[in-house]
PDB file of N, CA and C in Angstrom:
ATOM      1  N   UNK A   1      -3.316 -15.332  13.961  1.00  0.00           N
ATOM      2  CA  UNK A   1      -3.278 -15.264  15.404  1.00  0.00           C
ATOM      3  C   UNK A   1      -4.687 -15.476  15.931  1.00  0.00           C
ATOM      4  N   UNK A   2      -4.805 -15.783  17.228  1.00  0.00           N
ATOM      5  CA  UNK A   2      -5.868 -16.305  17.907  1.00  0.00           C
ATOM      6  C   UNK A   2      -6.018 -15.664  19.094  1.00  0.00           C
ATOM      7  N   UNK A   3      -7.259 -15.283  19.107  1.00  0.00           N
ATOM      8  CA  UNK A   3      -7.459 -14.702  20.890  1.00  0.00           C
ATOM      9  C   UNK A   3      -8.772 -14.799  21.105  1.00  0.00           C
ATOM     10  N   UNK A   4      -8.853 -14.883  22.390  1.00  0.00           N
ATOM     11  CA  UNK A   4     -10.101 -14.889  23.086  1.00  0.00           C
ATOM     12  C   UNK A   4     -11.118 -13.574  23.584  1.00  0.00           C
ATOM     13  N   UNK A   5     -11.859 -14.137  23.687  1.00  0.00           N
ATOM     14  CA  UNK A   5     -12.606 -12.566  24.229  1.00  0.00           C
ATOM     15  C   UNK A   5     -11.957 -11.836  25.613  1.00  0.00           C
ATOM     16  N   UNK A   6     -11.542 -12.804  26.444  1.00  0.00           N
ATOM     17  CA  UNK A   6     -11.189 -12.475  27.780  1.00  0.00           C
ATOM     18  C   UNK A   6      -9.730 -11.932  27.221  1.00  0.00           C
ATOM     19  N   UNK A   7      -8.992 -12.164  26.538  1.00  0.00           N
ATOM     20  CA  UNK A   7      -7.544 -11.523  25.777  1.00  0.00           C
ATOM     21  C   UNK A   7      -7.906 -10.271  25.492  1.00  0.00           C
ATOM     22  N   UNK A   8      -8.736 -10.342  24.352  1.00  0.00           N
ATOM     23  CA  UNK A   8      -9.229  -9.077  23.539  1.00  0.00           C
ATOM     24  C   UNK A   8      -9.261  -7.959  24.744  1.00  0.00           C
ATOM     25  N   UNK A   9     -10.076  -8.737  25.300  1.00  0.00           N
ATOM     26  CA  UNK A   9     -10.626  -7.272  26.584  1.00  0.00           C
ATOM     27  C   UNK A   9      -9.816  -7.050  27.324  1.00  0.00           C
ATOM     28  N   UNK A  10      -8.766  -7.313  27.317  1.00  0.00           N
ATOM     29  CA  UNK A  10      -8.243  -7.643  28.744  1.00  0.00           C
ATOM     30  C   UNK A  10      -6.278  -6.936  27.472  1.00  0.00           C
ATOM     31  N   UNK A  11      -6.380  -6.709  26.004  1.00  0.00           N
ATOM     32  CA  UNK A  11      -4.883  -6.898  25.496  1.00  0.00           C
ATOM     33  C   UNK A  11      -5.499  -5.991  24.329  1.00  0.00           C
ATOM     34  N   UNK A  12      -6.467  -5.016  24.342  1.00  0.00           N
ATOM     35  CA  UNK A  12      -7.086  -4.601  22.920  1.00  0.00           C
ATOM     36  C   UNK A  12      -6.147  -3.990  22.503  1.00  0.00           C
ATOM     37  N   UNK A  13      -5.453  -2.829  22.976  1.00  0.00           N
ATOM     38  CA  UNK A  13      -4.438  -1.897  22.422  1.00  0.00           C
ATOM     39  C   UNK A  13      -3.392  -2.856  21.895  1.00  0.00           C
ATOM     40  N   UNK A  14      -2.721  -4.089  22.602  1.00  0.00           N
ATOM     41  CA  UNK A  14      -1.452  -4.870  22.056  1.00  0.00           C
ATOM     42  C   UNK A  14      -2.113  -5.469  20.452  1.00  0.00           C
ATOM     43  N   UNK A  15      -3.596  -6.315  20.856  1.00  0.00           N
ATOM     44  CA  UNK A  15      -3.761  -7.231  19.519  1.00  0.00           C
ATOM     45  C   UNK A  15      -4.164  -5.986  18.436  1.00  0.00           C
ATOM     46  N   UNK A  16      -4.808  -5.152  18.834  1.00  0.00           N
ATOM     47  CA  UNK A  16      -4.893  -4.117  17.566  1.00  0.00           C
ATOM     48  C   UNK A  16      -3.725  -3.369  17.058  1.00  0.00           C
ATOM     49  N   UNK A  17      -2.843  -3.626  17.548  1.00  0.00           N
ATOM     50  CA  UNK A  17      -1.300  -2.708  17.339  1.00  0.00           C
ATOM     51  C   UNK A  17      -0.836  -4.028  16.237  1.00  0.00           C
ATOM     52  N   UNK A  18      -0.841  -5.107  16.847  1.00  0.00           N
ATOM     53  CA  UNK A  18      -0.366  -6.386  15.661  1.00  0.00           C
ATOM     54  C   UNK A  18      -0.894  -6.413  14.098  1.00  0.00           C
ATOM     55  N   UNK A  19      -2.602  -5.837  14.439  1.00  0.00           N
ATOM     56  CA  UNK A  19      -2.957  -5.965  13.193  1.00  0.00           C
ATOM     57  C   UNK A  19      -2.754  -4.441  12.340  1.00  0.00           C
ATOM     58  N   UNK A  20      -2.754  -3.456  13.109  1.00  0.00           N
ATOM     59  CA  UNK A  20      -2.269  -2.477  12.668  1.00  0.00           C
ATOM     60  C   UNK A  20      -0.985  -2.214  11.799  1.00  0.00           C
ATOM     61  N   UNK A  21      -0.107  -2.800  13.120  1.00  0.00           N
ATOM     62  CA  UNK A  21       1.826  -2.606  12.673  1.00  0.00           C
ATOM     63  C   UNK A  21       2.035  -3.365  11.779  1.00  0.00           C
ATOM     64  N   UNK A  22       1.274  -4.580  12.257  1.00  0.00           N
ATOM     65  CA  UNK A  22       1.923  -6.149  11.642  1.00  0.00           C
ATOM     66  C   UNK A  22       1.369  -6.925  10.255  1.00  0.00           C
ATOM     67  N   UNK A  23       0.399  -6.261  10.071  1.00  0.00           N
ATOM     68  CA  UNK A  23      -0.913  -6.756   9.150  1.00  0.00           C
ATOM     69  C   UNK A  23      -1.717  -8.159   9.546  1.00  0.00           C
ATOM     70  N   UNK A  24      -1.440  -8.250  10.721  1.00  0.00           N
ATOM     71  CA  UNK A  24      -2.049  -9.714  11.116  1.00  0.00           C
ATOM     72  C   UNK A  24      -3.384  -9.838  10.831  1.00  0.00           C
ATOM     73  N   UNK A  25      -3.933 -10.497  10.863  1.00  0.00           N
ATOM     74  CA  UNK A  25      -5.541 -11.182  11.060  1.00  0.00           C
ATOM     75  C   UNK A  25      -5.583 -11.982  12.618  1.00  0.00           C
ATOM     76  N   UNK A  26      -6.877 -11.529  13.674  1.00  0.00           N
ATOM     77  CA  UNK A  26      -6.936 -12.110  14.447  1.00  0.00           C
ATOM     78  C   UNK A  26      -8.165 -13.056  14.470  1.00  0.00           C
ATOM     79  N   UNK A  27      -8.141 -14.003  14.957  1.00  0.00           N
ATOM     80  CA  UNK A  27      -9.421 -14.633  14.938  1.00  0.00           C
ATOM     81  C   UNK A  27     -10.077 -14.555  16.000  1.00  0.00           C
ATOM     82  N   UNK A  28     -11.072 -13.958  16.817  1.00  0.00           N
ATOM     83  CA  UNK A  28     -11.255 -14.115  17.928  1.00  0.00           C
ATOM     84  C   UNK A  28     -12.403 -15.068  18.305  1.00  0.00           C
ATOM     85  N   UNK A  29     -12.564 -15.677  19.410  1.00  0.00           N
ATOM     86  CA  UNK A  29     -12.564 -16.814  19.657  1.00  0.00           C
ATOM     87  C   UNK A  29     -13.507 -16.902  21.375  1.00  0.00           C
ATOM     88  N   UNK A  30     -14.864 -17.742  21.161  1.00  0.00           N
ATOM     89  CA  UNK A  30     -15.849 -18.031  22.150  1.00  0.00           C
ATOM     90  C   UNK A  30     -16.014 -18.950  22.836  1.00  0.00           C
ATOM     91  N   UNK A  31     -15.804 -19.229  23.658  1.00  0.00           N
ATOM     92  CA  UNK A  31     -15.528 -20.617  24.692  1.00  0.00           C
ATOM     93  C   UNK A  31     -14.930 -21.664  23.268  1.00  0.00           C
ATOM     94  N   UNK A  32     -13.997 -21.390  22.813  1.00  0.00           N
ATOM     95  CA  UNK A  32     -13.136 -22.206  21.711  1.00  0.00           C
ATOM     96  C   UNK A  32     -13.814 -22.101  20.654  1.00  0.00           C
ATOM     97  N   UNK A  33     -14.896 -21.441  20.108  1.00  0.00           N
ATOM     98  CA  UNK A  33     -15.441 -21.434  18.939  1.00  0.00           C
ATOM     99  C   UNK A  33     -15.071 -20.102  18.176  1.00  0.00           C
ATOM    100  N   UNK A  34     -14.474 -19.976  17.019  1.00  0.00           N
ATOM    101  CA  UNK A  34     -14.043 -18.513  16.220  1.00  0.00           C
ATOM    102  C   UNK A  34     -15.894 -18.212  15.937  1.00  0.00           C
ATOM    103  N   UNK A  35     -15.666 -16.433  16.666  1.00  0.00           N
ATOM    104  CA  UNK A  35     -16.992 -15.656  16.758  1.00  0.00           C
ATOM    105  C   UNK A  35     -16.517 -14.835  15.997  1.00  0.00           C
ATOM    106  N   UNK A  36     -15.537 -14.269  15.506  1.00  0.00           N
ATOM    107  CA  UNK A  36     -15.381 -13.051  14.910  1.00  0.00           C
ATOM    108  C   UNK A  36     -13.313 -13.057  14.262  1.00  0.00           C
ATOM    109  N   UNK A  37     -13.592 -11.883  13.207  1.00  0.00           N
ATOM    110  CA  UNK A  37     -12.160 -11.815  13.101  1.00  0.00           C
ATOM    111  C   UNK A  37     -11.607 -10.662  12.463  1.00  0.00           C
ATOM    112  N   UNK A  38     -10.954 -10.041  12.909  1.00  0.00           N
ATOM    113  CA  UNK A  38     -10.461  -8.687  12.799  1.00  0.00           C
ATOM    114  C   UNK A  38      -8.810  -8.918  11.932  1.00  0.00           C
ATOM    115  N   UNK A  39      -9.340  -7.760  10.537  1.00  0.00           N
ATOM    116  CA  UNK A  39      -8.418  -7.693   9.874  1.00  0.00           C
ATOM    117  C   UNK A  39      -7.751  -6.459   9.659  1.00  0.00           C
ATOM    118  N   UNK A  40      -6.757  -6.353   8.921  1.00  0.00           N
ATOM    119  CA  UNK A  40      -6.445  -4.608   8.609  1.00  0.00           C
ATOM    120  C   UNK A  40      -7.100  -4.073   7.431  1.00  0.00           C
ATOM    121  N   UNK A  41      -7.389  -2.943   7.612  1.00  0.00           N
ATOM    122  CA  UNK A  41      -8.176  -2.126   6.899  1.00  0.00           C
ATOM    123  C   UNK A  41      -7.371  -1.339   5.652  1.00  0.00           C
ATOM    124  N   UNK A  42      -7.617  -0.946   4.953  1.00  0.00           N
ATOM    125  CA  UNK A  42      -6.944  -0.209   4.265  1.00  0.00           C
ATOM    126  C   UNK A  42      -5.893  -0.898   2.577  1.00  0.00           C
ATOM    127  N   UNK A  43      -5.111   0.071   2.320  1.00  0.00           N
ATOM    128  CA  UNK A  43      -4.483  -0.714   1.381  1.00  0.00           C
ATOM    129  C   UNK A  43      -3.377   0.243   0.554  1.00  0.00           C
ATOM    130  N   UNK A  44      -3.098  -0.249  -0.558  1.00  0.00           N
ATOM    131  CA  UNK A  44      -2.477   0.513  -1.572  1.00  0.00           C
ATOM    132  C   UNK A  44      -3.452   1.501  -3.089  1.00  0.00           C
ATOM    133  N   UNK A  45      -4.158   2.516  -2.535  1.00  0.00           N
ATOM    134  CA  UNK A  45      -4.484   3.006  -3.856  1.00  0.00           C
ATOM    135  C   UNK A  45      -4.336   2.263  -5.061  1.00  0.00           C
ATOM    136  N   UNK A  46      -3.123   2.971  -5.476  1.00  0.00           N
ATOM    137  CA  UNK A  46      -2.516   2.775  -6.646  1.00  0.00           C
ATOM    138  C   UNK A  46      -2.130   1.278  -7.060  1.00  0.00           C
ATOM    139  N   UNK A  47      -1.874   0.429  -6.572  1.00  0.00           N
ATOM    140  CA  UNK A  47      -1.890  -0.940  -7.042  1.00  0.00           C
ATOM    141  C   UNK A  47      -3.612  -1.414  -6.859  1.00  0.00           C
ATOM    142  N   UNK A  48      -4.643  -0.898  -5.988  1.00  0.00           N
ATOM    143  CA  UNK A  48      -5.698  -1.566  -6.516  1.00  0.00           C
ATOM    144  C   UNK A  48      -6.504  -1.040  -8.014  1.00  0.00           C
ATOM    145  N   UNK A  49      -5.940   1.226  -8.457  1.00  0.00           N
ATOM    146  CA  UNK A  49      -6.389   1.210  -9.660  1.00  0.00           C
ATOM    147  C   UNK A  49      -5.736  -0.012 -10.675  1.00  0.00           C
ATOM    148  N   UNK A  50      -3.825   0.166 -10.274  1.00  0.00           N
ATOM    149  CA  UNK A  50      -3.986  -0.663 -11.439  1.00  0.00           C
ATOM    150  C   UNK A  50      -4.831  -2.033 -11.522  1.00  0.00           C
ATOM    151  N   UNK A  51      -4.750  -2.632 -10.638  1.00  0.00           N
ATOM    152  CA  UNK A  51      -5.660  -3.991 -10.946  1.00  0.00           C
ATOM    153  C   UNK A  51      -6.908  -3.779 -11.277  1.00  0.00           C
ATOM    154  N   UNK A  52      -8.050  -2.724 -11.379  1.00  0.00           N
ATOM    155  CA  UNK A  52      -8.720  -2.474 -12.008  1.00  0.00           C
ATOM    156  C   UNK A  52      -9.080  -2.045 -13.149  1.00  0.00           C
ATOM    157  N   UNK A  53      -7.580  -1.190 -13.866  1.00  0.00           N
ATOM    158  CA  UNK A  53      -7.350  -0.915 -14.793  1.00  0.00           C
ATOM    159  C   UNK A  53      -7.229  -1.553 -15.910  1.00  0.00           C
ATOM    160  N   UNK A  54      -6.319  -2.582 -15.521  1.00  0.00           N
ATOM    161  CA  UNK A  54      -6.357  -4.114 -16.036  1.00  0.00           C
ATOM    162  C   UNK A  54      -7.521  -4.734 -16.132  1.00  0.00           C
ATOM    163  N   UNK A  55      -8.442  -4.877 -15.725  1.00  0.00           N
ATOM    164  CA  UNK A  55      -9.614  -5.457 -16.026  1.00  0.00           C
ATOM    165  C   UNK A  55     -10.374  -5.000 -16.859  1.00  0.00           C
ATOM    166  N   UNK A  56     -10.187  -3.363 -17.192  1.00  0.00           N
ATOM    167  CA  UNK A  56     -11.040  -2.910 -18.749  1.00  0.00           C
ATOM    168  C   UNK A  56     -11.252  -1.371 -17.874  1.00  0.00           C
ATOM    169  N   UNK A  57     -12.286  -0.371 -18.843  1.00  0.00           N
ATOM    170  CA  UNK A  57     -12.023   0.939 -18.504  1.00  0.00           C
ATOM    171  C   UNK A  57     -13.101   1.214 -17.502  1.00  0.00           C
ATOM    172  N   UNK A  58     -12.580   2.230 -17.194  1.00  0.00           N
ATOM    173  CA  UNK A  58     -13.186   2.575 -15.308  1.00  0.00           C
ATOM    174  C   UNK A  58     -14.103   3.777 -15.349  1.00  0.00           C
ATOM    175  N   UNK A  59     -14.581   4.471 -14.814  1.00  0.00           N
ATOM    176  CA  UNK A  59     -15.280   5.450 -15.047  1.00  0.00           C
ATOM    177  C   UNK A  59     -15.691   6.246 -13.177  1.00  0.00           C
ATOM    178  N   UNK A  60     -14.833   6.233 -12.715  1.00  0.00           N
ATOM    179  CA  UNK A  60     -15.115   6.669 -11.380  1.00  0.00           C
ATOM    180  C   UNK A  60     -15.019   7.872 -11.244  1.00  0.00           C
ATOM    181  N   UNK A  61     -15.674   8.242  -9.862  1.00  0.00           N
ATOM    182  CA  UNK A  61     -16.341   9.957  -9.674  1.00  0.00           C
ATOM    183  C   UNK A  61     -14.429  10.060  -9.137  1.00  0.00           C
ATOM    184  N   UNK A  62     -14.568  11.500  -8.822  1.00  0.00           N
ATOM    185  CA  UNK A  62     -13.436  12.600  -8.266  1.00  0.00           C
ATOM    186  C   UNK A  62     -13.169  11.999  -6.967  1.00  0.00           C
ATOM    187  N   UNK A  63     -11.699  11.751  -6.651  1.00  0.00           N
ATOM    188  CA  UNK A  63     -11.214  11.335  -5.640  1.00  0.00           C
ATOM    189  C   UNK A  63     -11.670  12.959  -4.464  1.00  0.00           C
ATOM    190  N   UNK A  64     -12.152  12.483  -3.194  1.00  0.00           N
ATOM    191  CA  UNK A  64     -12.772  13.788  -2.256  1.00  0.00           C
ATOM    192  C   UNK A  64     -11.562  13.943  -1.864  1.00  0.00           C
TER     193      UNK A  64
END
């Protein structure tokens, strides 16, 4: 998805709810030039140990 600064400012709660709810990626966008781009944060724990696990042995501190 694509938006502008004048969107952004003007739709922040809707386009951040998309990337929130939706997992979208927005690109946002400067007199037609992409300035920036907002993704979702976060993830699955447990499927990124295993994919690390898989790669050989781990040695990480205590989950806080």
């Amino acid at each position: 998805m694509e938006a502008t600064l004048t969107e952004l400012h003007r739709k922040t709660g809707e386009i951040l709810g998309r990337v929130k709810q939706g997992g979208q990626k927005v690109i946002v966008t400067d007199q037609g030039k992409a300035c920036a781009q907002i993704v979702p944060r976060g993830g699955d724990r447990k499927k990124a140990m295993a994919l690390l696990a898989s790669i050989g042995p781990l040695d990480l501190p205590p989950r806080k």
